[in-house]
Protein backbone atom coordinates (compact mmCIF):
# COMPACT_ATOMS: atom_id res chain seq x y z
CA UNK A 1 -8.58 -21.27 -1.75
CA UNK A 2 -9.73 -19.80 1.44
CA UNK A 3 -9.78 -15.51 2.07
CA UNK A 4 -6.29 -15.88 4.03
CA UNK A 5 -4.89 -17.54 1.48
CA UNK A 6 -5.86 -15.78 -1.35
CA UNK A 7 -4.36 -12.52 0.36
CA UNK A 8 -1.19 -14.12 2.03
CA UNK A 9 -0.50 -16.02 -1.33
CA UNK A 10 1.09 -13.16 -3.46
CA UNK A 11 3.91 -11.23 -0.84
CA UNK A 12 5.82 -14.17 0.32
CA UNK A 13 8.73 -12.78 2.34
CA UNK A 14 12.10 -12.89 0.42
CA UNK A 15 15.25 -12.12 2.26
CA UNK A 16 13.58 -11.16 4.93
CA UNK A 17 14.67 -9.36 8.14
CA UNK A 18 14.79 -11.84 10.42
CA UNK A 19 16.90 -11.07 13.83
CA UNK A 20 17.33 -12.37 17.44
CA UNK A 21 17.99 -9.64 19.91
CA UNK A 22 19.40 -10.50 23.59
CA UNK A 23 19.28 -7.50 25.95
CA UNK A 24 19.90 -6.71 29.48
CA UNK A 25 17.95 -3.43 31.27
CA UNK A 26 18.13 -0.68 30.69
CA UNK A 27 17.57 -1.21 26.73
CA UNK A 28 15.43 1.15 24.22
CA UNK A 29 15.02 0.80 20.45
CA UNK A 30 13.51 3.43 18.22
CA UNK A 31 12.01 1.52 15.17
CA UNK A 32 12.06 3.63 12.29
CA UNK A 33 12.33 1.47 9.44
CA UNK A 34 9.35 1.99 7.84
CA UNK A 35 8.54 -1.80 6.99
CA UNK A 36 5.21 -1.71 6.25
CA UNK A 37 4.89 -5.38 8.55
CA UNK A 38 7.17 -6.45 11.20
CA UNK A 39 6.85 -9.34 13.95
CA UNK A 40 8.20 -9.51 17.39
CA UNK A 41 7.90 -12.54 19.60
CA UNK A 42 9.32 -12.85 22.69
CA UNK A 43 11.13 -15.93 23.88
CA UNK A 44 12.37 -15.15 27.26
CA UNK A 45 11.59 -11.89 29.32
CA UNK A 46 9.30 -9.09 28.45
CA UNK A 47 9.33 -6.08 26.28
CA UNK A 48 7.11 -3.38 25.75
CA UNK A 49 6.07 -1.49 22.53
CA UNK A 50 5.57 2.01 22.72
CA UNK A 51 3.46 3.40 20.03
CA UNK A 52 4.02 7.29 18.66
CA UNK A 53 0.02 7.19 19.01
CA UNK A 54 -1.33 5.14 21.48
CA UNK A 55 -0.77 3.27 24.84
CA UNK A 56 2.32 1.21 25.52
CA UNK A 57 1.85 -2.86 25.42
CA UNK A 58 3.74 -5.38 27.24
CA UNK A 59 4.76 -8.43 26.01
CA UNK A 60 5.96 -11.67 28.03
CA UNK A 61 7.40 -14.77 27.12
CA UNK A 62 5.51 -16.53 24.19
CA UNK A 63 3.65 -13.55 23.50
CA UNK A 64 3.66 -12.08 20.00
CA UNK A 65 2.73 -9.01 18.32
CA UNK A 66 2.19 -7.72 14.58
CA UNK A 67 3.48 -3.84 13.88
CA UNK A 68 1.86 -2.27 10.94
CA UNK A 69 3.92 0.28 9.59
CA UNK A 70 5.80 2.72 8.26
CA UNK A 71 4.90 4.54 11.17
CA UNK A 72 7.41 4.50 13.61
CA UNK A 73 7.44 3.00 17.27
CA UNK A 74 9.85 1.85 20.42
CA UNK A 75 10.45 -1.59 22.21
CA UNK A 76 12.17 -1.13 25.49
CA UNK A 77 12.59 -3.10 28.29
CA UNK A 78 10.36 -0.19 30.01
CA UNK A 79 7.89 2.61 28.63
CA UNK A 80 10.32 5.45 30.83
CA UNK A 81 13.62 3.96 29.11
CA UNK A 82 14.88 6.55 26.68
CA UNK A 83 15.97 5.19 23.29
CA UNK A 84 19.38 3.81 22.96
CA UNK A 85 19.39 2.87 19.58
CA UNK A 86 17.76 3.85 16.14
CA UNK A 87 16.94 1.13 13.45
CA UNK A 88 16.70 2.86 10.55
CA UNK A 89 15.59 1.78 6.63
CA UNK A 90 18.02 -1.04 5.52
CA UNK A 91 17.83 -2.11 9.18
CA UNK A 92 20.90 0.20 9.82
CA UNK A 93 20.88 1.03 13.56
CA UNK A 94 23.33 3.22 15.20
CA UNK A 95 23.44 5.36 18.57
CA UNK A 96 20.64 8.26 19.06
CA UNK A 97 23.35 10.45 17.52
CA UNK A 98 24.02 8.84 14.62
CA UNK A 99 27.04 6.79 15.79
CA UNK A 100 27.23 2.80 13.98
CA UNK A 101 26.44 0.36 16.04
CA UNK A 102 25.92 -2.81 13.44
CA UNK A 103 29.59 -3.80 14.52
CA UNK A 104 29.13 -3.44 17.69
CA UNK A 105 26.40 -4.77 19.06
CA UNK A 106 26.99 -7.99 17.00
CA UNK A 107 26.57 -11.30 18.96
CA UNK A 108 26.97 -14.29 16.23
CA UNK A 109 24.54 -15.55 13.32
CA UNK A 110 21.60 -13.30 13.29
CA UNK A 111 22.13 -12.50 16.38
CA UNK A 112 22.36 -8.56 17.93
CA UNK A 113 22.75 -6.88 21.62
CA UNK A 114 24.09 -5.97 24.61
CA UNK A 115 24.67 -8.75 26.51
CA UNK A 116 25.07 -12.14 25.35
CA UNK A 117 23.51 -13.32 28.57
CA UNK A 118 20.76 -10.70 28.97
CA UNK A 119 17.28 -12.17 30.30
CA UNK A 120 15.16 -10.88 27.52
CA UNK A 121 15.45 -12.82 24.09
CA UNK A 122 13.28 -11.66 20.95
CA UNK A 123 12.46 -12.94 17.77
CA UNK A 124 12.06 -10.29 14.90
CA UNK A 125 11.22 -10.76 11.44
CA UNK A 126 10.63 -7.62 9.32
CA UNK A 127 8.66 -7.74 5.48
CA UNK A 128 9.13 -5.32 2.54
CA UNK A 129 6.09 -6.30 1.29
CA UNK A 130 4.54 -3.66 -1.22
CA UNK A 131 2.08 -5.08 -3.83
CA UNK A 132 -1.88 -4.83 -4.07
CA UNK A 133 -2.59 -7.68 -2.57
CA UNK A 134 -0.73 -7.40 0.39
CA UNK A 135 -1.85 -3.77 1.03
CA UNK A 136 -5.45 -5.68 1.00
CA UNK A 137 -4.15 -7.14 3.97
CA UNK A 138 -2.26 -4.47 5.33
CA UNK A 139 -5.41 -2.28 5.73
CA UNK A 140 -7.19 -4.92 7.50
CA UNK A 141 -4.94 -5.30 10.27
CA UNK A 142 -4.80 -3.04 13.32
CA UNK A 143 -1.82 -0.64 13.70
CA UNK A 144 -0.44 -3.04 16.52
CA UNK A 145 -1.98 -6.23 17.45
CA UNK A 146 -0.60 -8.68 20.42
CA UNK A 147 -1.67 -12.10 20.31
CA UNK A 148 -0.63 -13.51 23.91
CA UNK A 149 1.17 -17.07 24.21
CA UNK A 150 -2.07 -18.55 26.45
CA UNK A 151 -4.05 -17.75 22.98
CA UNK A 152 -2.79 -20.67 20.54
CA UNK A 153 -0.73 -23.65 20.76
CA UNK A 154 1.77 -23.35 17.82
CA UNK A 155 5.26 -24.40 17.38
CA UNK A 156 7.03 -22.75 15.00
CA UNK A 157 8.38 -20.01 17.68
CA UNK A 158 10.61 -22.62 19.48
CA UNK A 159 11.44 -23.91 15.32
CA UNK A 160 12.32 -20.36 14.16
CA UNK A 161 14.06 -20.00 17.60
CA UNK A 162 16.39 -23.09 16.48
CA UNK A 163 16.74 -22.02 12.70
CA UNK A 164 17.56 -18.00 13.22
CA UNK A 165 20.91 -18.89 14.53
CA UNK A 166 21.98 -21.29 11.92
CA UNK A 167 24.35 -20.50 9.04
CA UNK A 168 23.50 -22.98 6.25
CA UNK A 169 23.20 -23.29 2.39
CA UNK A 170 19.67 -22.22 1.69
CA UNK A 171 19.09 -21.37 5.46
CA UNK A 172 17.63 -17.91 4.55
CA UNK A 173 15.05 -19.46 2.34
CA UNK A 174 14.33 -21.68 5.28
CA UNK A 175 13.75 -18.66 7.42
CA UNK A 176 11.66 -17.19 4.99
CA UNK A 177 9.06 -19.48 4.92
CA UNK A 178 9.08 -20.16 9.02
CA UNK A 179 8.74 -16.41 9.29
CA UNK A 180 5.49 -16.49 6.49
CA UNK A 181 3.91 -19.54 8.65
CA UNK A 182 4.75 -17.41 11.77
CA UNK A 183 2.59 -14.73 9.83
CA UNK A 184 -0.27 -17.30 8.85
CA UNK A 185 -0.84 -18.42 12.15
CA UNK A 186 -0.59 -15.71 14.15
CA UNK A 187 -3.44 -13.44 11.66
CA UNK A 188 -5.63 -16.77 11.62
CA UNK A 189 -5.89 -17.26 15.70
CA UNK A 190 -6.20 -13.03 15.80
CA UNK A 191 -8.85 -13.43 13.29
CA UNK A 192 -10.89 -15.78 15.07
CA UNK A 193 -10.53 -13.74 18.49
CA UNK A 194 -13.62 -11.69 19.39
CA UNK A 195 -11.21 -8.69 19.11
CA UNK A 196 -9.44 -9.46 16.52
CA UNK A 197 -11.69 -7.44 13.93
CA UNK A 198 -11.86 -9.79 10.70
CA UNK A 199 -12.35 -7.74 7.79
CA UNK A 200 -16.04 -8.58 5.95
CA UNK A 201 -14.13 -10.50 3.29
CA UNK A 202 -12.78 -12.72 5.85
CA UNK A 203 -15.97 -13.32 7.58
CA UNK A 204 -18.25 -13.63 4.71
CA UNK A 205 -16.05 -16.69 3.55
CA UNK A 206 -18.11 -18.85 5.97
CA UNK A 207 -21.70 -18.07 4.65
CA UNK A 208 -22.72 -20.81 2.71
CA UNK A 209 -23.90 -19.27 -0.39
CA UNK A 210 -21.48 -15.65 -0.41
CA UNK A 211 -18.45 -17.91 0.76
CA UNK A 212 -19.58 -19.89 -2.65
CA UNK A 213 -19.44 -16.25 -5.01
CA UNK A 214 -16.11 -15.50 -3.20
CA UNK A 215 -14.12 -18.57 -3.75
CA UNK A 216 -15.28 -18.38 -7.46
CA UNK A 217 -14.69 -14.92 -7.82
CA UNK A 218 -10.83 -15.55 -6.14
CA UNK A 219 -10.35 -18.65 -8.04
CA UNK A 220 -11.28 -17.38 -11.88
CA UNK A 221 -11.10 -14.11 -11.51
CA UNK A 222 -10.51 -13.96 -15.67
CA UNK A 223 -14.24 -15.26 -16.22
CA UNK A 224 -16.78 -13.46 -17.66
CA UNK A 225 -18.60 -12.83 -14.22
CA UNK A 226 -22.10 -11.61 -14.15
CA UNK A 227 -24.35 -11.19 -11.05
CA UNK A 228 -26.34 -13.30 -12.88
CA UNK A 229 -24.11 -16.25 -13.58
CA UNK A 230 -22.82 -16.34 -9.88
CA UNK A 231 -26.71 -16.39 -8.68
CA UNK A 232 -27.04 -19.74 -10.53
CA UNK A 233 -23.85 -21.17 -9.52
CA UNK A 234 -24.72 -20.10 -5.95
CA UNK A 235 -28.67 -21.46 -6.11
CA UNK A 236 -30.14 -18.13 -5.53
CA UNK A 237 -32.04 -15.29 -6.88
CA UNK A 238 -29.83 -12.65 -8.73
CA UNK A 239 -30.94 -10.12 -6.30
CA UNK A 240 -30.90 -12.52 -3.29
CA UNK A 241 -26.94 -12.73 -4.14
CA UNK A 242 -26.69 -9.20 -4.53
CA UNK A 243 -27.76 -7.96 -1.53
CA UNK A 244 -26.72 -10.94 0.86
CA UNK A 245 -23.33 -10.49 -0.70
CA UNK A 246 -23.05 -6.20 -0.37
CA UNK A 247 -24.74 -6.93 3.36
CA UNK A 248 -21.61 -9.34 4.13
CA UNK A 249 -18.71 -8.07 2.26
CA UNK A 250 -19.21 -4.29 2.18
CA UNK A 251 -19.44 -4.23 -2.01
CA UNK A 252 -21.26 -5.26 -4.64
CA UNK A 253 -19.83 -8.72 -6.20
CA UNK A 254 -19.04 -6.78 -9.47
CA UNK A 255 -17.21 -3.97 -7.68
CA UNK A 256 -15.36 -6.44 -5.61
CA UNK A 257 -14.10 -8.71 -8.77
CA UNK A 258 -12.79 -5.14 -9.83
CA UNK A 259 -11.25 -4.51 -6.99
CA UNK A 260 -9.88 -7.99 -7.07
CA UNK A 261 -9.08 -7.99 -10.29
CA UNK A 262 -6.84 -4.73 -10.02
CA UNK A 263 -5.32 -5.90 -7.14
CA UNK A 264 -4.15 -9.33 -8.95
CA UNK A 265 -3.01 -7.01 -12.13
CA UNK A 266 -0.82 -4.54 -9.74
CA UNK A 267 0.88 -7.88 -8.61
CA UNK A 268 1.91 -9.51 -11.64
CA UNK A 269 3.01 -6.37 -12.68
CA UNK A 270 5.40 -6.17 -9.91
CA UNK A 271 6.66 -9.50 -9.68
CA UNK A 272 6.41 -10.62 -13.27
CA UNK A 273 7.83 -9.37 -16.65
CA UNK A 274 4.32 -10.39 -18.80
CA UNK A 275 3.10 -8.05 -20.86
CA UNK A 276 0.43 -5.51 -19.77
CA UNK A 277 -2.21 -7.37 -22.52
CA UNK A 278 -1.36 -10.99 -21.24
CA UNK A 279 -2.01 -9.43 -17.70
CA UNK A 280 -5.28 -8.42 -18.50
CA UNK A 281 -6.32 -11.45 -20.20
CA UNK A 282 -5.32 -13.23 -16.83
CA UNK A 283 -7.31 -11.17 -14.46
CA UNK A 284 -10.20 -10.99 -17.06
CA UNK A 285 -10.08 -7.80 -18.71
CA UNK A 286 -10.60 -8.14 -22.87
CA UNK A 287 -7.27 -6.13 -23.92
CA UNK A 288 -4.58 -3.88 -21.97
CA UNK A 289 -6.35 -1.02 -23.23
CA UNK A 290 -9.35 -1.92 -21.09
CA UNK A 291 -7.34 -2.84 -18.33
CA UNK A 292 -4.90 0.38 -18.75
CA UNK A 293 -8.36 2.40 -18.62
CA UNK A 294 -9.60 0.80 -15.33
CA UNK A 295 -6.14 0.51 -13.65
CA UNK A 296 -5.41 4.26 -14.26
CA UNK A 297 -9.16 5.00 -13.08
CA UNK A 298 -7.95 3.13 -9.86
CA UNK A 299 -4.39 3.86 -9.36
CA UNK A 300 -4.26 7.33 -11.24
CA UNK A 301 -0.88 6.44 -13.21
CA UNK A 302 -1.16 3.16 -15.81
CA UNK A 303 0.38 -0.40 -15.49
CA UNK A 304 3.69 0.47 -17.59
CA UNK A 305 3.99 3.33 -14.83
CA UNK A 306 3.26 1.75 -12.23
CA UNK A 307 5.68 -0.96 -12.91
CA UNK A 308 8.11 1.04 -13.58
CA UNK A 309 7.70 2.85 -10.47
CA UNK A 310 7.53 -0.63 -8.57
CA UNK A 311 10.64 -1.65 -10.03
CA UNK A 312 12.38 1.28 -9.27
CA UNK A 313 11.38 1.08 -5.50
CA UNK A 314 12.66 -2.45 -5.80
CA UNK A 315 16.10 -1.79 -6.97
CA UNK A 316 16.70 0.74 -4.35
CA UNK A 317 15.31 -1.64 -1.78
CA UNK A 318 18.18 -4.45 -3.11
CA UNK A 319 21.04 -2.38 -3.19
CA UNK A 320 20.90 -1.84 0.40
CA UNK A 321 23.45 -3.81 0.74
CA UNK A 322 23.96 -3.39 5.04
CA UNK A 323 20.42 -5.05 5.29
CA UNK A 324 21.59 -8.43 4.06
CA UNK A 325 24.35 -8.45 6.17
CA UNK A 326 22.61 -8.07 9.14
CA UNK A 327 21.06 -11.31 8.71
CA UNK A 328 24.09 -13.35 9.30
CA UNK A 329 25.49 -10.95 11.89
């Protein structure tokens, strides 16, 4: 496995917000969700984002930006347009002053606005995505990146823009995994972009002998690493490794297995109902005392805590009942 995968390969999107807005001027949406990732690509038009904190950025057909949240922002079809509508948690939007509007402002399958021939169209996919891993990736991105349409050639845009609309058996598993290869390929051309920031982790993948300790580290995590046994698998000095890898990654390769490590744990805790000692023994910790010790080092409250707390968030998140039928409009 490769760094993107490894941190894309845990939060895959499931049931999704996925939505295709058509809107005609003057139009202003106040996002405040508080999805910690959402999407927007434009398919026809332009749009702007207007961030709480920062400058506003336009976007025109084919372009597509990432919003890291929960903080809140606006899209309008002009920075000076006052908001007309509130999206709130549960993707519940109504009128500035509260008033529903998920009735109203319904145009079909997935499909939401006010005016069924308005000449901006956008795509919008929204992820609830809340384990370790994915807050790995989370911190890595910028608040709000754009990636313009004259950047990449990819076609899953015009694909989603086909499948968004449809009302089939197993279409929102479909759109799930159009809007996760949306995702992939948008983060992978940012990535390679001189601007695009790649975290160290992501960057030290292509040295030769670091890339090596990495994909080793990622891909057994539950071995019995030493700095010494990754030296020889790498063909280099113990303290060559160490300090080529803490130059290039940011850590020591011990303190990043940890990291790694805690970050797998916190995931199968949330997504899986193994027990806290066969979660250790997967990530590579002895017995769940050891990795209760280290996890509530790390996380301050211990894995049948935090577990329960993730599973609590969960529930609430499911019950939300307006949210999934948004989807199908």
């Amino acid at each position: 496995m490769d760094a993107l995968t490894d941190f894309l390969d845990g939060p895959r999107a499931r049931g999704a917000f996925l939505l295709r807005s058509i809107l005609s001027p003057p139009w202003s949406l106040r996002i405040q969700d508080r999805a910690p990732l959402a999407l927007a690509a434009v398919v026809r038009g332009e749009a702007w984002v207007v961030p709480d904190d920062g400058d506003p950025v336009r976007l025109g057909p084919g372009d597509v930006t990432v919003i890291r949240g929960p903080a809140p922002y606006t899209v309008a079809d002009d920075p000076a347009t006052p908001p007309q509508v509130v999206i709130h948690p549960g993707q519940h939007c109504t009128t500035v002053d509260g008033r529903d509007l998920s009735d109203a402002m319904s145009l079909g399958v997935r499909t939401w606005g006010n005016d069924p021939h308005g000449p901006a169209v956008i795509l919008t996919g929204a992820y609830q995505m809340r384990g370790e891993i994915s807050r790995r990736l989370l911190e890595a991105l910028p608040p709000l990146l754009v990636l313009p349409e004259d950047a990449w050639d990819c076609p899953i845009i015009p694909l989603l823009t086909d499948e968004i609309v449809k009302d089939e058996p197993g279409q929102e598993a479909v759109l799930d995994r159009l809007l996760d290869l949306l995702l992939i390929a948008v983060l992978r051309a940012w990535f390679s972009r001189p601007e695009g920031g790649a975290p160290a982790w992501y960057r030290a993948h292509g040295d030769p002998v670091v890339g090596k300790a990495l994909r080793l580290l990622h891909n057994n995590p539950a071995h019995p690493w030493t700095v010494a046994g990754l030296a020889a698998e790498t063909g280099v000095s113990r303290a060559a490794l160490a300090r080529r890898f803490t130059d290039l990654v940011g850590e020591p390769p011990m303190a990043f297995l940890t990291g790694w490590r805690l970050a797998m744990a916190a995931d199968l805790l949330r997504e899986t109902d193994a027990t806290v000692g066969a979660v250790a023994r997967q990530v590579g910790y002895g017995s769940s005392f050891a990795l209760s010790t280290a996890f509530k080092r790390a996380h301050g409250v211990s894995p049948q805590e935090y577990r329960a707390g993730a599973h609590a968030v969960g529930t609430g998140h499911d019950a939300v009942v307006p949210a999934r039928r948004a989807r199908t409009g």
